[in-house]
C-alpha atoms as a PDB file:
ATOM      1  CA  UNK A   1       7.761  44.004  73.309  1.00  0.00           C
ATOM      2  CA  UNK A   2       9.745  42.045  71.171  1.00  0.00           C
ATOM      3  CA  UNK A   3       9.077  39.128  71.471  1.00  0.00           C
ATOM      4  CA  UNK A   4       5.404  40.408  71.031  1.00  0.00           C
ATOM      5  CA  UNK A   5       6.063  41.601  67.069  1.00  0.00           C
ATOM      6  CA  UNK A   6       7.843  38.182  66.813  1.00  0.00           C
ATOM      7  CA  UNK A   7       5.070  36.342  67.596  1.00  0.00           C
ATOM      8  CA  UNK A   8       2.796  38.434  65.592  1.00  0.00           C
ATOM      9  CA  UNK A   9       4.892  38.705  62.857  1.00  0.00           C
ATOM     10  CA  UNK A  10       5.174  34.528  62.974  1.00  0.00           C
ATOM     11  CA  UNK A  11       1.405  34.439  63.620  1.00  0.00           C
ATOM     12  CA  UNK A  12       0.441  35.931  60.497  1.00  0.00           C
ATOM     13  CA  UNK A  13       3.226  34.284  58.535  1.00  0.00           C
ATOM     14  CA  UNK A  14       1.937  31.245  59.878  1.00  0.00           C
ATOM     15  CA  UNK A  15      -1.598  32.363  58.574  1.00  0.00           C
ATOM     16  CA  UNK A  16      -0.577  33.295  55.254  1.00  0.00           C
ATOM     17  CA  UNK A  17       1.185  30.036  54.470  1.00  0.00           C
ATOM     18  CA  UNK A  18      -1.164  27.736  55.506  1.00  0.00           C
ATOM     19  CA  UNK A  19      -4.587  29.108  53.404  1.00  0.00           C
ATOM     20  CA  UNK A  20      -2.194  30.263  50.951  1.00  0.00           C
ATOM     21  CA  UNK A  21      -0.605  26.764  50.386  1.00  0.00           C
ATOM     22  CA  UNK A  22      -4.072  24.996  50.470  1.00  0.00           C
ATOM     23  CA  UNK A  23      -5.957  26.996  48.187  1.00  0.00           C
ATOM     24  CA  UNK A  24      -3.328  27.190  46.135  1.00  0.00           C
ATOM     25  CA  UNK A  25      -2.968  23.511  45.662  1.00  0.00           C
ATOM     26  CA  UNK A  26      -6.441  23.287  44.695  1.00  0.00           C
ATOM     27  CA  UNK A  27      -6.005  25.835  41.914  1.00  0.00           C
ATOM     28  CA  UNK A  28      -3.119  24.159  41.207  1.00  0.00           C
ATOM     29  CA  UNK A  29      -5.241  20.924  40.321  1.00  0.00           C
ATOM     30  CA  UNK A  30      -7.987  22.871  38.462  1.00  0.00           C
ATOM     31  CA  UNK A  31      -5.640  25.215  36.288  1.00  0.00           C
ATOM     32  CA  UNK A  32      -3.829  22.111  35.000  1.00  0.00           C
ATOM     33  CA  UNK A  33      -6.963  19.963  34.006  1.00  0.00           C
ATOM     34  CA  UNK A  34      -8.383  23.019  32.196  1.00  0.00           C
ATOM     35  CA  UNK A  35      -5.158  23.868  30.631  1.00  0.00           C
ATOM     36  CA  UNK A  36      -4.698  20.507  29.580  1.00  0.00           C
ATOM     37  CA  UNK A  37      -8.298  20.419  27.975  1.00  0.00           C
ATOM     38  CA  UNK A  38      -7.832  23.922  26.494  1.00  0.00           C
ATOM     39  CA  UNK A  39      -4.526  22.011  24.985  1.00  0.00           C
ATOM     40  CA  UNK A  40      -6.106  19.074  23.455  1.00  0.00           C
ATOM     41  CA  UNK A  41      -9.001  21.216  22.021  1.00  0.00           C
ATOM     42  CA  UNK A  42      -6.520  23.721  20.271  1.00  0.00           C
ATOM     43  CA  UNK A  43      -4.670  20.260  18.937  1.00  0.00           C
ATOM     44  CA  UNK A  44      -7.820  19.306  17.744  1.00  0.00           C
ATOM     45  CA  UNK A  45      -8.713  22.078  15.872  1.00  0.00           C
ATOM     46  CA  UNK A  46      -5.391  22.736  14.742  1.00  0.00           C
ATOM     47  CA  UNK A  47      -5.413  18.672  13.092  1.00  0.00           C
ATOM     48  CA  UNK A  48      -9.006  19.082  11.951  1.00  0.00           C
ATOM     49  CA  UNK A  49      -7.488  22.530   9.937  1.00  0.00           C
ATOM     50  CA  UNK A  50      -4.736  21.458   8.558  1.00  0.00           C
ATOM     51  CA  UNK A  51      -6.337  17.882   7.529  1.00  0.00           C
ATOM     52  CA  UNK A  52      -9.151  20.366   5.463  1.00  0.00           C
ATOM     53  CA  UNK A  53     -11.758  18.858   8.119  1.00  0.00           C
ATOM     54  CA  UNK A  54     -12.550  22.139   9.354  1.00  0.00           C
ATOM     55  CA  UNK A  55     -13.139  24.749   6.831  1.00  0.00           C
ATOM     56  CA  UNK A  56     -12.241  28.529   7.591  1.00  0.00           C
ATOM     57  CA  UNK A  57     -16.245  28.988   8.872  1.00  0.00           C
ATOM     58  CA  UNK A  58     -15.795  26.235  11.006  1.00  0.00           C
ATOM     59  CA  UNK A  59     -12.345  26.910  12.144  1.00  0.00           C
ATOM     60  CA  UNK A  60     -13.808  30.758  13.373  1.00  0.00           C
ATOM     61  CA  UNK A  61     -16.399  28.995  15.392  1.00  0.00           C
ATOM     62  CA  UNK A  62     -13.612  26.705  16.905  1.00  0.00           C
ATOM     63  CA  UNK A  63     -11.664  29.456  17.703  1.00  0.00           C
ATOM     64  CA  UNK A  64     -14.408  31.385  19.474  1.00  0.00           C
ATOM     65  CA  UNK A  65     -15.024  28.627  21.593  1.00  0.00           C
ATOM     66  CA  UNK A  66     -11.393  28.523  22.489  1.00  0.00           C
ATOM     67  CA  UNK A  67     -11.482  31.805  23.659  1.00  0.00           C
ATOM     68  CA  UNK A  68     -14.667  31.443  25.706  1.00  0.00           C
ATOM     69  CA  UNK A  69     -12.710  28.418  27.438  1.00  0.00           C
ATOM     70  CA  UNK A  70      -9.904  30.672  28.295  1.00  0.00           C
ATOM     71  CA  UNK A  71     -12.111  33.454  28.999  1.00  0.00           C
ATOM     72  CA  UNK A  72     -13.772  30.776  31.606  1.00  0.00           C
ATOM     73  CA  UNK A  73     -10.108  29.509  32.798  1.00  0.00           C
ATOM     74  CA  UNK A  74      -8.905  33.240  33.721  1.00  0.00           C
ATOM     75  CA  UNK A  75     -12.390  33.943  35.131  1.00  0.00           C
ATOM     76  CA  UNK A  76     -12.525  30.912  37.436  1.00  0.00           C
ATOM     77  CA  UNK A  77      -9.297  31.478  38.807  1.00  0.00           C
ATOM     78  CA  UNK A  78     -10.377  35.068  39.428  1.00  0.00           C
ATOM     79  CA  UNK A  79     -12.627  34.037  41.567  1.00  0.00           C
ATOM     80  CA  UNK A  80     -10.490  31.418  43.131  1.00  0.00           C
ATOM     81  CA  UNK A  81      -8.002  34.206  43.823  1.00  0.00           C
ATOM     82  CA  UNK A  82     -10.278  36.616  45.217  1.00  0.00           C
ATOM     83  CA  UNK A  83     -12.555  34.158  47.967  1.00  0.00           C
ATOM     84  CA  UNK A  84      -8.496  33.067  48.994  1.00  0.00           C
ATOM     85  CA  UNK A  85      -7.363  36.350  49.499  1.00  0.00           C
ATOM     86  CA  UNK A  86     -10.898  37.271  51.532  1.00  0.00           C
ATOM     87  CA  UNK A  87     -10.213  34.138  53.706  1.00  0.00           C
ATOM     88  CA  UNK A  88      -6.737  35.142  54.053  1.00  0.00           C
ATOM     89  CA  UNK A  89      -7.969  38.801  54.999  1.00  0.00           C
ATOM     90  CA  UNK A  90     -10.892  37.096  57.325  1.00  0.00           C
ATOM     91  CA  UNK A  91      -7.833  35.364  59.003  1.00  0.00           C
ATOM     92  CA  UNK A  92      -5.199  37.878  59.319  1.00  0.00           C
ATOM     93  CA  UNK A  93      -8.155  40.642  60.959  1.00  0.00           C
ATOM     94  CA  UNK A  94      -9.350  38.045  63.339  1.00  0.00           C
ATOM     95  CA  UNK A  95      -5.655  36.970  64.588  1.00  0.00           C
ATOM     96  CA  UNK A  96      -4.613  40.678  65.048  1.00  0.00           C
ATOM     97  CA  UNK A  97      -8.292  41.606  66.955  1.00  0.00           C
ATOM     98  CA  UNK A  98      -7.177  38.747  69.242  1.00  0.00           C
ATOM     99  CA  UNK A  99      -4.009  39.963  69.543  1.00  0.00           C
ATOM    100  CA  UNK A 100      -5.288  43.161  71.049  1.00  0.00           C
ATOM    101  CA  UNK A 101      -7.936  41.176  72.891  1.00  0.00           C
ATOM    102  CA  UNK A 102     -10.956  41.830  70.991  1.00  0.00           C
ATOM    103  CA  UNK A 103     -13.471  39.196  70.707  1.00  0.00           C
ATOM    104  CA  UNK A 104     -14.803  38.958  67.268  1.00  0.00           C
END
């Protein structure tokens, strides 16, 4: 018996890693190219204020799209998050019914 909860217990280790690590890497690539833009927008505004380009109406429009890109950063990852942790789930459920013998 085990050697049977090893090789469960490696199984879904096993599982874990490898969506986790792949998804992961993908939000990886996304979060920094949005943070980076979200970055270079903020420096933007942040010159364009303190060169008296942008005016304290303008600079309260610039700032409310900053937050509506963040809002959209933490949001997308959200959703990210969640479809990797239903894949994860999808795998985990369908390696254990196996393990019993159930066909799914």
């Amino acid at each position: 018996m085990a050697e049977d909860v090893a090789t469960i217990v490696k199984g879904i280790k096993d599982i874990a890693s490898n969506i986790l690590e792949k998804d992961i890497s993908a939000v990886r690539g996304f979060s920094e190219r949005q943070v980076e833009a979200i970055a270079k927008q903020t420096v933007i505004i942040q010159k364009g204020v303190a060169s008296g380009d942008i005016d304290e109406d303008l600079r309260e429009f610039f700032l409310d799209g900053l937050e509506a890109m963040a809002l959209n950063f933490v949001n997308t990852l959200k959703g990210i998050l969640m479809v990797t942790l239903e894949k994860l789930w999808n795998a985990l459920v369908n390696f254990l019914y196996k393990a019993v013998g159930v066909v799914v």
